[in-house]
C-alpha atoms as a PDB file:
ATOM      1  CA  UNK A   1       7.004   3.580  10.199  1.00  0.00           C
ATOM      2  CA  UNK A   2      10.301   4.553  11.918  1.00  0.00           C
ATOM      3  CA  UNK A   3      13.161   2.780  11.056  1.00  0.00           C
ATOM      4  CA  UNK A   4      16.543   2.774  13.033  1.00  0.00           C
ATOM      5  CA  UNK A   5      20.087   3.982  11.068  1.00  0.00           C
ATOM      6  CA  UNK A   6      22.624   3.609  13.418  1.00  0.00           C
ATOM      7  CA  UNK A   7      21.625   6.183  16.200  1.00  0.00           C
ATOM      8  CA  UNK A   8      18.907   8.443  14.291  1.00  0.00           C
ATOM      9  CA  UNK A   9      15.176   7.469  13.779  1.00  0.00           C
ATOM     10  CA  UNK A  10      14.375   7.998   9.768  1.00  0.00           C
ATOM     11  CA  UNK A  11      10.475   8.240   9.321  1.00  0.00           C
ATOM     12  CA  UNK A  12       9.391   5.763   6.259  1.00  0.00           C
ATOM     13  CA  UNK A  13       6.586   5.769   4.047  1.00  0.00           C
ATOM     14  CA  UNK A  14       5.294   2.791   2.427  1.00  0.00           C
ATOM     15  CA  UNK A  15       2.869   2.249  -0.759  1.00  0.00           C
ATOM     16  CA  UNK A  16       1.434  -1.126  -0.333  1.00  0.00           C
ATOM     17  CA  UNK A  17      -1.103  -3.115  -2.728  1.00  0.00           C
ATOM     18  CA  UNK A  18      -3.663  -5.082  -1.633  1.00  0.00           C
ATOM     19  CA  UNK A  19      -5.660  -7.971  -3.317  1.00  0.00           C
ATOM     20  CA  UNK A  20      -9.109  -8.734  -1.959  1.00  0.00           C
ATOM     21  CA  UNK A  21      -9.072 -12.331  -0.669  1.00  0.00           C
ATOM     22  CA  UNK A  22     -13.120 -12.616  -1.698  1.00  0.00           C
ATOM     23  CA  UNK A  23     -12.885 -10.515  -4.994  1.00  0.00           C
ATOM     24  CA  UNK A  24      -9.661 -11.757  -5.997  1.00  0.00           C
ATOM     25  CA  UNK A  25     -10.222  -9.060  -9.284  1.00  0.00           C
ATOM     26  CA  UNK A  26      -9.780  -6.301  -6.591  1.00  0.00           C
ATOM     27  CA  UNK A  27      -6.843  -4.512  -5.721  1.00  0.00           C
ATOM     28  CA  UNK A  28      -6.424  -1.343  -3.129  1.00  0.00           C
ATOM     29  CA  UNK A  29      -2.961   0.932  -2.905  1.00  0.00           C
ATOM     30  CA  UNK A  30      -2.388   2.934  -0.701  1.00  0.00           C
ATOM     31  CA  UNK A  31       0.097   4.701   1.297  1.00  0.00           C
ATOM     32  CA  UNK A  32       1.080   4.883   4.754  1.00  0.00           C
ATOM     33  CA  UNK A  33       3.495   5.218   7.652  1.00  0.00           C
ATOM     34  CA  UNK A  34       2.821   2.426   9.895  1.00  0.00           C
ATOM     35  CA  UNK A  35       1.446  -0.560   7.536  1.00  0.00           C
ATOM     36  CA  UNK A  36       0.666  -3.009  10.389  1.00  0.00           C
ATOM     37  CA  UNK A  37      -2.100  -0.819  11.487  1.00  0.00           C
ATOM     38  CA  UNK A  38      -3.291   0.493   7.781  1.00  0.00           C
ATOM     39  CA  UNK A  39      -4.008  -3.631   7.415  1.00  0.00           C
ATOM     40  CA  UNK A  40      -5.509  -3.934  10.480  1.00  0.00           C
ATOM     41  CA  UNK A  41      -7.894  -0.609   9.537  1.00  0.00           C
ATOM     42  CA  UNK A  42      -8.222  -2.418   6.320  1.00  0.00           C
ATOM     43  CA  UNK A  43      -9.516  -5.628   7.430  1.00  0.00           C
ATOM     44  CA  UNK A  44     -11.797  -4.139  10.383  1.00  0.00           C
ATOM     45  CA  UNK A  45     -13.474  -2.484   7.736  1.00  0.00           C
ATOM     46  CA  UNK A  46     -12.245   1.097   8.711  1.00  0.00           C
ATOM     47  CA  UNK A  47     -12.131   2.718   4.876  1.00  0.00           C
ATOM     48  CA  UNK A  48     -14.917   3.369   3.280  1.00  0.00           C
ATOM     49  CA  UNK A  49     -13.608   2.024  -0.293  1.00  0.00           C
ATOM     50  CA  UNK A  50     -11.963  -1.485   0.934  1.00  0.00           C
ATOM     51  CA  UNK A  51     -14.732  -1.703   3.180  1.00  0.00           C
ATOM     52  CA  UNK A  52     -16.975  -3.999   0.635  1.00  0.00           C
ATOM     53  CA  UNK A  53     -14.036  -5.990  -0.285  1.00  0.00           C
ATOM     54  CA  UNK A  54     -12.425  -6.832   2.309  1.00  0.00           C
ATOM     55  CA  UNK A  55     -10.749  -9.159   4.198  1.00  0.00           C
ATOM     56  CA  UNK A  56      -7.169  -8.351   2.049  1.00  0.00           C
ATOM     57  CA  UNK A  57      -4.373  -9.669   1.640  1.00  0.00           C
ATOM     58  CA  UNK A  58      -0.882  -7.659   1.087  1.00  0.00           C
ATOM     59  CA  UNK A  59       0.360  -8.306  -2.540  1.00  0.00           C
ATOM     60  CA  UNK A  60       3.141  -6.292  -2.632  1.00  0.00           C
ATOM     61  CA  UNK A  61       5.355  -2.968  -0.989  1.00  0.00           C
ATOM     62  CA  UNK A  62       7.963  -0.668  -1.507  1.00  0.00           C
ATOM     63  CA  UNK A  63       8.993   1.750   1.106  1.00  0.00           C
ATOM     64  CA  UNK A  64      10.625   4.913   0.706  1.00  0.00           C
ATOM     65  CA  UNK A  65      12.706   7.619   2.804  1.00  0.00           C
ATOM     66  CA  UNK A  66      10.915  10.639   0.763  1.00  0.00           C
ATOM     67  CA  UNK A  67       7.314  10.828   1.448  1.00  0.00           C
ATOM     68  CA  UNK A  68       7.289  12.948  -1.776  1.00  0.00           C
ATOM     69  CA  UNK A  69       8.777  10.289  -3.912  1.00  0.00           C
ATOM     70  CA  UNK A  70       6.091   7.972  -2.101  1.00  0.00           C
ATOM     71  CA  UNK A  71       3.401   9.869  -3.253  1.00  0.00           C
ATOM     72  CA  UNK A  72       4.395   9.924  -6.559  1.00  0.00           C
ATOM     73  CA  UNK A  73       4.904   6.501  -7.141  1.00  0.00           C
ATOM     74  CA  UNK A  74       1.453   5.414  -5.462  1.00  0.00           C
ATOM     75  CA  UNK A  75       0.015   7.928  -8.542  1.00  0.00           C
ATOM     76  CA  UNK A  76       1.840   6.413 -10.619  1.00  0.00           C
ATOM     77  CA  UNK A  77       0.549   2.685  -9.467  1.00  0.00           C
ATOM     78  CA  UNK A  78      -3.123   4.315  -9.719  1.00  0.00           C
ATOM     79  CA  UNK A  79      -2.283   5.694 -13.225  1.00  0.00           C
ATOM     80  CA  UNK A  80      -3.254   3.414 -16.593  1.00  0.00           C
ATOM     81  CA  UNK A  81       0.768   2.363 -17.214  1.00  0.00           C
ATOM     82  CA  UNK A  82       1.467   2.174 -13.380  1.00  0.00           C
ATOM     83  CA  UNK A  83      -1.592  -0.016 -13.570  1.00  0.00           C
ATOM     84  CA  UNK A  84      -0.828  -1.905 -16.235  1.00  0.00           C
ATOM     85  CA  UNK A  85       2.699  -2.063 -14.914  1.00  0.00           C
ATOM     86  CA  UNK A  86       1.501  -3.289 -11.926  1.00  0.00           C
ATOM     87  CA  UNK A  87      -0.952  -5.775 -13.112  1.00  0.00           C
ATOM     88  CA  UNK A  88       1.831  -7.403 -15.586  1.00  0.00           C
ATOM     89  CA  UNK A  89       5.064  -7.812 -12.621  1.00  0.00           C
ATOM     90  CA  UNK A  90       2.764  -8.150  -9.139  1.00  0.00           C
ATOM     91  CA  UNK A  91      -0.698  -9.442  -9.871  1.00  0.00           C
END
């Protein structure tokens, strides 16, 4: 996603969780730079994993500047204390 600052154009990246609206016990993060279209690829069945779960609905997002910093913290979301982190403030 590009966001506006004034005059420049800063690229964003955004983790996002997903909850499957059929398998409520589901969740999906991810990461990407345009979430609009990542749900959209989501609920048209475009990735293989949420593919069998789907349609979603979006729990939760954060969005960063770094796209390093993003990564990170969607490993740390997919790790057992992100999880259980996650789990205990957004699900």
């Amino acid at each position: 996603m590009k966001h506006r600052c004034g005059y420049a154009e800063i690229n964003m990246f955004t983790v996002y969780i997903l909850t499957s609206k059929q398998y409520p016990d589901r969740t999906y993060i991810g990461l990407t730079e345009d979430l609009s279209k990542r749900m959209d690829a989501h609920n048209a069945g475009q990735s293989p994993y949420s593919k069998k779960y789907g349609p979603w609905e979006l729990t939760a997002y954060t969005t960063f500047k770094n796209k390093q910093k993003a990564v990170e913290f969607e490993k740390y979301l997919k790790s057992g204390s992100g999880f259980a982190f996650l789990k205990k403030h957004f699900l």
